[in-house]
PDB file of N, CA and C in Angstrom:
ATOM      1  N   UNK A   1     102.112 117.565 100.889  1.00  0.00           N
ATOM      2  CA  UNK A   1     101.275 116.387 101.027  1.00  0.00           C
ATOM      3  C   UNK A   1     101.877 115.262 100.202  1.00  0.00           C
ATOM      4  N   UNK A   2     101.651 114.249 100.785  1.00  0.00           N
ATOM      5  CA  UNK A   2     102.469 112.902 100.371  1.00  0.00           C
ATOM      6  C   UNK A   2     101.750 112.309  98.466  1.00  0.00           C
ATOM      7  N   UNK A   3     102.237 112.019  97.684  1.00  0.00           N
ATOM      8  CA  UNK A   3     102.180 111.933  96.499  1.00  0.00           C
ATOM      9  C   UNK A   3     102.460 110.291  96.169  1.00  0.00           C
ATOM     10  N   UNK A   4     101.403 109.296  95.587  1.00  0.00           N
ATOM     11  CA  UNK A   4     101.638 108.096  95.642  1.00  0.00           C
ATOM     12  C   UNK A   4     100.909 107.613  94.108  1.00  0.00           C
ATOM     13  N   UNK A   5     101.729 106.648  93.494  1.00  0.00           N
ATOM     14  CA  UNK A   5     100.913 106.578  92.192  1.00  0.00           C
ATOM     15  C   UNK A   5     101.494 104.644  92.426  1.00  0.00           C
ATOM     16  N   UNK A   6     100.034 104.026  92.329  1.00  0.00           N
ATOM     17  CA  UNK A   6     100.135 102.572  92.395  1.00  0.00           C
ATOM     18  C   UNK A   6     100.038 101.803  90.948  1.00  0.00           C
ATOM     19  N   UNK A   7     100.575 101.292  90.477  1.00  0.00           N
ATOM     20  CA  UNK A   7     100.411 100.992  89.254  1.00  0.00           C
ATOM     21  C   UNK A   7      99.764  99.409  89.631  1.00  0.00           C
ATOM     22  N   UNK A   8      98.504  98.970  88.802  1.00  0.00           N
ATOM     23  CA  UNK A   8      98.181  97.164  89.181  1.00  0.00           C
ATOM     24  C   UNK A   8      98.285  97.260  87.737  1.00  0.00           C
ATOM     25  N   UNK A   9      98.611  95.629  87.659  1.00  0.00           N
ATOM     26  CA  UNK A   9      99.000  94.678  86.273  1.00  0.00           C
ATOM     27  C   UNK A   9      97.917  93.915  86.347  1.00  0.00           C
ATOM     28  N   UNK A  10      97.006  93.615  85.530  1.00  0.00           N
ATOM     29  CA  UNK A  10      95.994  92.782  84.549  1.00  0.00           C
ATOM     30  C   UNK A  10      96.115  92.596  83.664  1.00  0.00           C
ATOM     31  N   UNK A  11      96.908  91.076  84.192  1.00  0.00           N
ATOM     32  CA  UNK A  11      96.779  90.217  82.437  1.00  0.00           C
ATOM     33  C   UNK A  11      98.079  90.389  81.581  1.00  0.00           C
ATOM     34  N   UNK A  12      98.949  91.239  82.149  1.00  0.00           N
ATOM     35  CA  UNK A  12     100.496  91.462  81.789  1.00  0.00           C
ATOM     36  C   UNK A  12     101.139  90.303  81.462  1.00  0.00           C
ATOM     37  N   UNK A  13     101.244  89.186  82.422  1.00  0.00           N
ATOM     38  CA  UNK A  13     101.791  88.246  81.973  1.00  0.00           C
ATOM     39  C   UNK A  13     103.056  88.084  81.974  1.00  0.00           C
ATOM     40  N   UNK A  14     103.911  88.821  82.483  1.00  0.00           N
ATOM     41  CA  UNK A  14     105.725  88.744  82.427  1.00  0.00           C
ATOM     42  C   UNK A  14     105.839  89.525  81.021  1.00  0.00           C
ATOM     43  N   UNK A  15     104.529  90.213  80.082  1.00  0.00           N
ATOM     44  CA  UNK A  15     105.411  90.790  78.908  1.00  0.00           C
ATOM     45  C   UNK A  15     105.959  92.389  79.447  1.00  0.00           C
ATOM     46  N   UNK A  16     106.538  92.732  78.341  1.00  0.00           N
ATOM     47  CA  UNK A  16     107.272  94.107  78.769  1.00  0.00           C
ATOM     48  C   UNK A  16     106.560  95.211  77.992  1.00  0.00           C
ATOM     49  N   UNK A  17     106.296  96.228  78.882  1.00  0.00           N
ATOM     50  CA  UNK A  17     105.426  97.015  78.421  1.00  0.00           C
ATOM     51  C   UNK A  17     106.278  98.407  78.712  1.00  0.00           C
ATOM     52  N   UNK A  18     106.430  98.902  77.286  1.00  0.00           N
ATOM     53  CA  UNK A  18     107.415  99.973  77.358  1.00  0.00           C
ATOM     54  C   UNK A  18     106.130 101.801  77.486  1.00  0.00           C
ATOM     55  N   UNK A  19     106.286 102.101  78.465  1.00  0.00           N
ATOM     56  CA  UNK A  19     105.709 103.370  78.396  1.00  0.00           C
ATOM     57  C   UNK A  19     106.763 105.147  78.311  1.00  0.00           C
ATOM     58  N   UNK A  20     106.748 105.751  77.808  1.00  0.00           N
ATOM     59  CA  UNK A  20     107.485 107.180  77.573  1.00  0.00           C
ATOM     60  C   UNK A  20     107.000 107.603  79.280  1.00  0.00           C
ATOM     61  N   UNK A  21     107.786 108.083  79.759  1.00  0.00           N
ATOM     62  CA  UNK A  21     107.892 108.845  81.165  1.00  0.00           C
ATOM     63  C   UNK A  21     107.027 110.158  81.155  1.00  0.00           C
ATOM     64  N   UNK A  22     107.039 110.581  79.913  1.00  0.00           N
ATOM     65  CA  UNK A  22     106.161 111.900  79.856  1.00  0.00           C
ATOM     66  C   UNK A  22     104.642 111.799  79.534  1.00  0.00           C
ATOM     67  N   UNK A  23     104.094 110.314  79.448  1.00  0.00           N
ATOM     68  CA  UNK A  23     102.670 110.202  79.108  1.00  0.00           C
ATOM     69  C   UNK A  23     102.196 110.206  81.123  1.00  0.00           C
ATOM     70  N   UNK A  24     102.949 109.834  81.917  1.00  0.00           N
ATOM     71  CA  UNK A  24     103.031 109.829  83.300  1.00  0.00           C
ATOM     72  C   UNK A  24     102.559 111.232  83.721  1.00  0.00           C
ATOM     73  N   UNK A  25     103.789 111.885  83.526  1.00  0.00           N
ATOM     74  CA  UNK A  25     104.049 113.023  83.712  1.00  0.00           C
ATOM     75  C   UNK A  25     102.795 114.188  83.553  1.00  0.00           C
ATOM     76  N   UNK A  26     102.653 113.790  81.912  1.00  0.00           N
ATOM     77  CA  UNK A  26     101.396 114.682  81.314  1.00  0.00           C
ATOM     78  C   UNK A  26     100.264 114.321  82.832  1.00  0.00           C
ATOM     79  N   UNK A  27      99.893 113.884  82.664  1.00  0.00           N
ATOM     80  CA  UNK A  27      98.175 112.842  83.346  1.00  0.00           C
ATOM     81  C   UNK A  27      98.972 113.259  85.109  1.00  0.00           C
ATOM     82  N   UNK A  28      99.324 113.193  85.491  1.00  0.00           N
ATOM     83  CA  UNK A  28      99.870 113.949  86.966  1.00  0.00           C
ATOM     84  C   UNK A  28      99.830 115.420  87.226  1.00  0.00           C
ATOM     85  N   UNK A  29     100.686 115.800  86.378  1.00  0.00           N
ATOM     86  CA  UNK A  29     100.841 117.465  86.143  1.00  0.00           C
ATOM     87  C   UNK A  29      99.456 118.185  85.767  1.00  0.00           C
ATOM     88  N   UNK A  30      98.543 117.528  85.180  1.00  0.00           N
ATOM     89  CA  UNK A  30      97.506 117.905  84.965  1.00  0.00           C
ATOM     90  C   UNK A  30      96.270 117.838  85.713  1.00  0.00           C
ATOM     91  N   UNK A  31      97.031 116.603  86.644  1.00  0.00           N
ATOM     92  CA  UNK A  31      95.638 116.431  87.543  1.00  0.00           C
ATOM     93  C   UNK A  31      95.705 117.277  88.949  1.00  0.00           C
ATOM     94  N   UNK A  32      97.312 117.644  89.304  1.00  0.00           N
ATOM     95  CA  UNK A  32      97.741 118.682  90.311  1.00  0.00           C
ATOM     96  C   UNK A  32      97.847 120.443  89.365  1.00  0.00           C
ATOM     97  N   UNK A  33      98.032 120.185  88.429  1.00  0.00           N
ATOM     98  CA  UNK A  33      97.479 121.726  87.920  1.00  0.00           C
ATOM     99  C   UNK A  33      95.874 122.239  87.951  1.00  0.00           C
ATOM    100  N   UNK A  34      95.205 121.405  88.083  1.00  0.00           N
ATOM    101  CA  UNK A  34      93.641 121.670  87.619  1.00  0.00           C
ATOM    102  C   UNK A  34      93.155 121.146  88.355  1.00  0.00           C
ATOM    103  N   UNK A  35      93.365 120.653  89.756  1.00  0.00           N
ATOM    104  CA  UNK A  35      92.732 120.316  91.252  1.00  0.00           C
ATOM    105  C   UNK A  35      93.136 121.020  92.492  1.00  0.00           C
ATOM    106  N   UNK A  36      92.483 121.313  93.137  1.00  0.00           N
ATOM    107  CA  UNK A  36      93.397 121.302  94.445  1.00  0.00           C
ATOM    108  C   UNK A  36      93.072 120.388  95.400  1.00  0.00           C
ATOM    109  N   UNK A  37      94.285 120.157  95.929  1.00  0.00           N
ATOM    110  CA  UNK A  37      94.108 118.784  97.042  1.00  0.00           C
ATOM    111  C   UNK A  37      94.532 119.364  98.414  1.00  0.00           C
ATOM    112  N   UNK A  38      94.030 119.240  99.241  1.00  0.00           N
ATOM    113  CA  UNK A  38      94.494 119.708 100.525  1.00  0.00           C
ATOM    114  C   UNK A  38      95.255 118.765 101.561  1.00  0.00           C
ATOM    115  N   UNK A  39      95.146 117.201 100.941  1.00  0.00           N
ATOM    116  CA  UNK A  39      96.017 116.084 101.759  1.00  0.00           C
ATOM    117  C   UNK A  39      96.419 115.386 100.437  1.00  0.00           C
ATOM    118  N   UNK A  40      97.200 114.356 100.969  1.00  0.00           N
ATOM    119  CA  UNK A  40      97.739 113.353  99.705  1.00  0.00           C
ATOM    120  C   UNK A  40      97.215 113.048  98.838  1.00  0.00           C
ATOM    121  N   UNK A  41      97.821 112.522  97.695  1.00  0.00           N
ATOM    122  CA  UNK A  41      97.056 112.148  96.374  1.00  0.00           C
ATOM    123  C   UNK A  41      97.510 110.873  96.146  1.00  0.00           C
ATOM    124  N   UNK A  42      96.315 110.566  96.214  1.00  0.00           N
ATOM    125  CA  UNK A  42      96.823 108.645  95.344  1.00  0.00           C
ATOM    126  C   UNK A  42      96.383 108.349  93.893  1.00  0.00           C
ATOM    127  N   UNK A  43      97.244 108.274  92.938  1.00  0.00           N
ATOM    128  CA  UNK A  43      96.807 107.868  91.766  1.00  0.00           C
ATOM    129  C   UNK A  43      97.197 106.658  91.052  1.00  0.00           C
ATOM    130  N   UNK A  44      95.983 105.784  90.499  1.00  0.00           N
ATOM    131  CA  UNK A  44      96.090 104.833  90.011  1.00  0.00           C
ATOM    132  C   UNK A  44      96.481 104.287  88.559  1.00  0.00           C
ATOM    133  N   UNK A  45      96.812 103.335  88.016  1.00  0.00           N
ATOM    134  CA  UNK A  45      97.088 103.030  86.534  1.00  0.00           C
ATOM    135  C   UNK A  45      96.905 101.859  86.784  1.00  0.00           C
ATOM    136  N   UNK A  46      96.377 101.534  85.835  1.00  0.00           N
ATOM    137  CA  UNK A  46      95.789  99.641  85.581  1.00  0.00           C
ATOM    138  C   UNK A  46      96.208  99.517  84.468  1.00  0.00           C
ATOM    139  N   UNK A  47      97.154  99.009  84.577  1.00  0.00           N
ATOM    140  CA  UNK A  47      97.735  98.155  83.483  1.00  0.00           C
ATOM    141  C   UNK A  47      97.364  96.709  82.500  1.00  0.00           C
ATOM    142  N   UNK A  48      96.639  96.703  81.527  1.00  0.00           N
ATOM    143  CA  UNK A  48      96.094  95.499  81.178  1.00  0.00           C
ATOM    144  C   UNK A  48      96.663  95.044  79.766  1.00  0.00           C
ATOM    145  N   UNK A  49      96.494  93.740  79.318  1.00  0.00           N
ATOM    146  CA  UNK A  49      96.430  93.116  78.310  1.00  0.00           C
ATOM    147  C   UNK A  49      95.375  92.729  77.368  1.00  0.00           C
ATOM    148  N   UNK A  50      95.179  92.715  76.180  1.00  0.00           N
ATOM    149  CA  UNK A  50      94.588  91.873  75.469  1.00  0.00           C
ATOM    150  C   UNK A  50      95.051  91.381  74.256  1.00  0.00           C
ATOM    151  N   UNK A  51      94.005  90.504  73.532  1.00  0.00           N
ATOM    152  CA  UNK A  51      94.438  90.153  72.297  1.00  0.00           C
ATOM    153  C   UNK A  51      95.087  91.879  71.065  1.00  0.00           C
ATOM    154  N   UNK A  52      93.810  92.641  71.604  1.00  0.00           N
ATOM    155  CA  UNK A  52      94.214  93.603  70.380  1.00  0.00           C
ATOM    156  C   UNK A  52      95.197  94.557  71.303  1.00  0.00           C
ATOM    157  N   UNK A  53      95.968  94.443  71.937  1.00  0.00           N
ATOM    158  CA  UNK A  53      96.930  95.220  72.932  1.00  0.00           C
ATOM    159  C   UNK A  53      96.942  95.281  74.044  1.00  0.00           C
ATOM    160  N   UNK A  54      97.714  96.455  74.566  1.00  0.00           N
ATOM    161  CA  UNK A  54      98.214  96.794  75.640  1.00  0.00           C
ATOM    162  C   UNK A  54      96.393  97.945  75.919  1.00  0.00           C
ATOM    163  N   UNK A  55      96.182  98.283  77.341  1.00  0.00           N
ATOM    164  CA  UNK A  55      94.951  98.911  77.795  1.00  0.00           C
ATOM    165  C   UNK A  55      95.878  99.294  78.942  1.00  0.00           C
ATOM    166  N   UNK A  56      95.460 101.097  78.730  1.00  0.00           N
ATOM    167  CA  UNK A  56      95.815 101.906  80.403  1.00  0.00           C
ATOM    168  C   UNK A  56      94.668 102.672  80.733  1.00  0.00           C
ATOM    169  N   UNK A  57      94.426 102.367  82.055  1.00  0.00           N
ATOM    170  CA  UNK A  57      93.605 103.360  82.760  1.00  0.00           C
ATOM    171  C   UNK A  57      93.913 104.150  83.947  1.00  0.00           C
ATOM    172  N   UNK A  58      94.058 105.643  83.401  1.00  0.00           N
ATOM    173  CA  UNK A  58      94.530 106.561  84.439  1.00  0.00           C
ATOM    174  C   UNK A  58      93.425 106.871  85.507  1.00  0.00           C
ATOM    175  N   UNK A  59      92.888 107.002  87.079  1.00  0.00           N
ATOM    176  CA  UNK A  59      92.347 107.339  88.053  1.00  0.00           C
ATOM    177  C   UNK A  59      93.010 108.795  88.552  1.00  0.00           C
ATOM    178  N   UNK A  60      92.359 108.949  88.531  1.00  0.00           N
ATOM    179  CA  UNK A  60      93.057 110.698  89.870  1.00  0.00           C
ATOM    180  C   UNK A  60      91.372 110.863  90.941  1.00  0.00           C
ATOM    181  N   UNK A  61      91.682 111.278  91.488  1.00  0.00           N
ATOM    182  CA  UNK A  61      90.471 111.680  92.948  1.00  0.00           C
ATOM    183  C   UNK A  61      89.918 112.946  92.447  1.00  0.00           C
ATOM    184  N   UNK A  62      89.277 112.782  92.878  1.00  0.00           N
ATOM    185  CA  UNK A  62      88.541 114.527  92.532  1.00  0.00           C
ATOM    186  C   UNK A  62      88.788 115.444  93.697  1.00  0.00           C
ATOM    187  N   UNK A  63      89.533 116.772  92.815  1.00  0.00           N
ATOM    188  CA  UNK A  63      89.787 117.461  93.861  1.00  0.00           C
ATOM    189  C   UNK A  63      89.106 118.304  94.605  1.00  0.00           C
ATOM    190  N   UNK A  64      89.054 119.082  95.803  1.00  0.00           N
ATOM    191  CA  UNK A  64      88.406 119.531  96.459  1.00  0.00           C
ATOM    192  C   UNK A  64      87.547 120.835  95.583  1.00  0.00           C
ATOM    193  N   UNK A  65      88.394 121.594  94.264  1.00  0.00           N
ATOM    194  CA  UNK A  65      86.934 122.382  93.690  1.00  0.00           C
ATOM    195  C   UNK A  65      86.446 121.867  92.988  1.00  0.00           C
ATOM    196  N   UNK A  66      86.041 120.266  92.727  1.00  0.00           N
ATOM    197  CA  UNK A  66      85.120 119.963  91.843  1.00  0.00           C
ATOM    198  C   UNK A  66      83.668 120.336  92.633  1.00  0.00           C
TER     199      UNK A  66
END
């Protein structure tokens, strides 16, 4: 099944936002270890700004044995 992760930017601004590949990784691997999905998975990350930092919010679907 097809595997899609959309990342949206809020408030980024052209700055550079350095993330480790394995904070990805973790939050994926975990959401296909501890779900089952029977069609594609779309997962989201919202990427935001503020004064006191950088803000991420990971989405995953709920899988079919919740």
């Amino acid at each position: 099944a097809p595997l899609s992760l959309v990342i949206e930017d809020h408030g980024l601004d052209g700055q550079e936002l350095r993330l480790p590949p394995v904070v990805l990784h973790t939050l994926i691997e975990n959401a296909l270890t501890h779900n089952r999905f029977n069609a594609g998975v779309d997962f989201l990350l919202k990427v935001g700004a503020s004064e006191q930092g950088h803000q991420l919010e990971f989405h995953a679907p709920r899988g079919d044995n919740q």
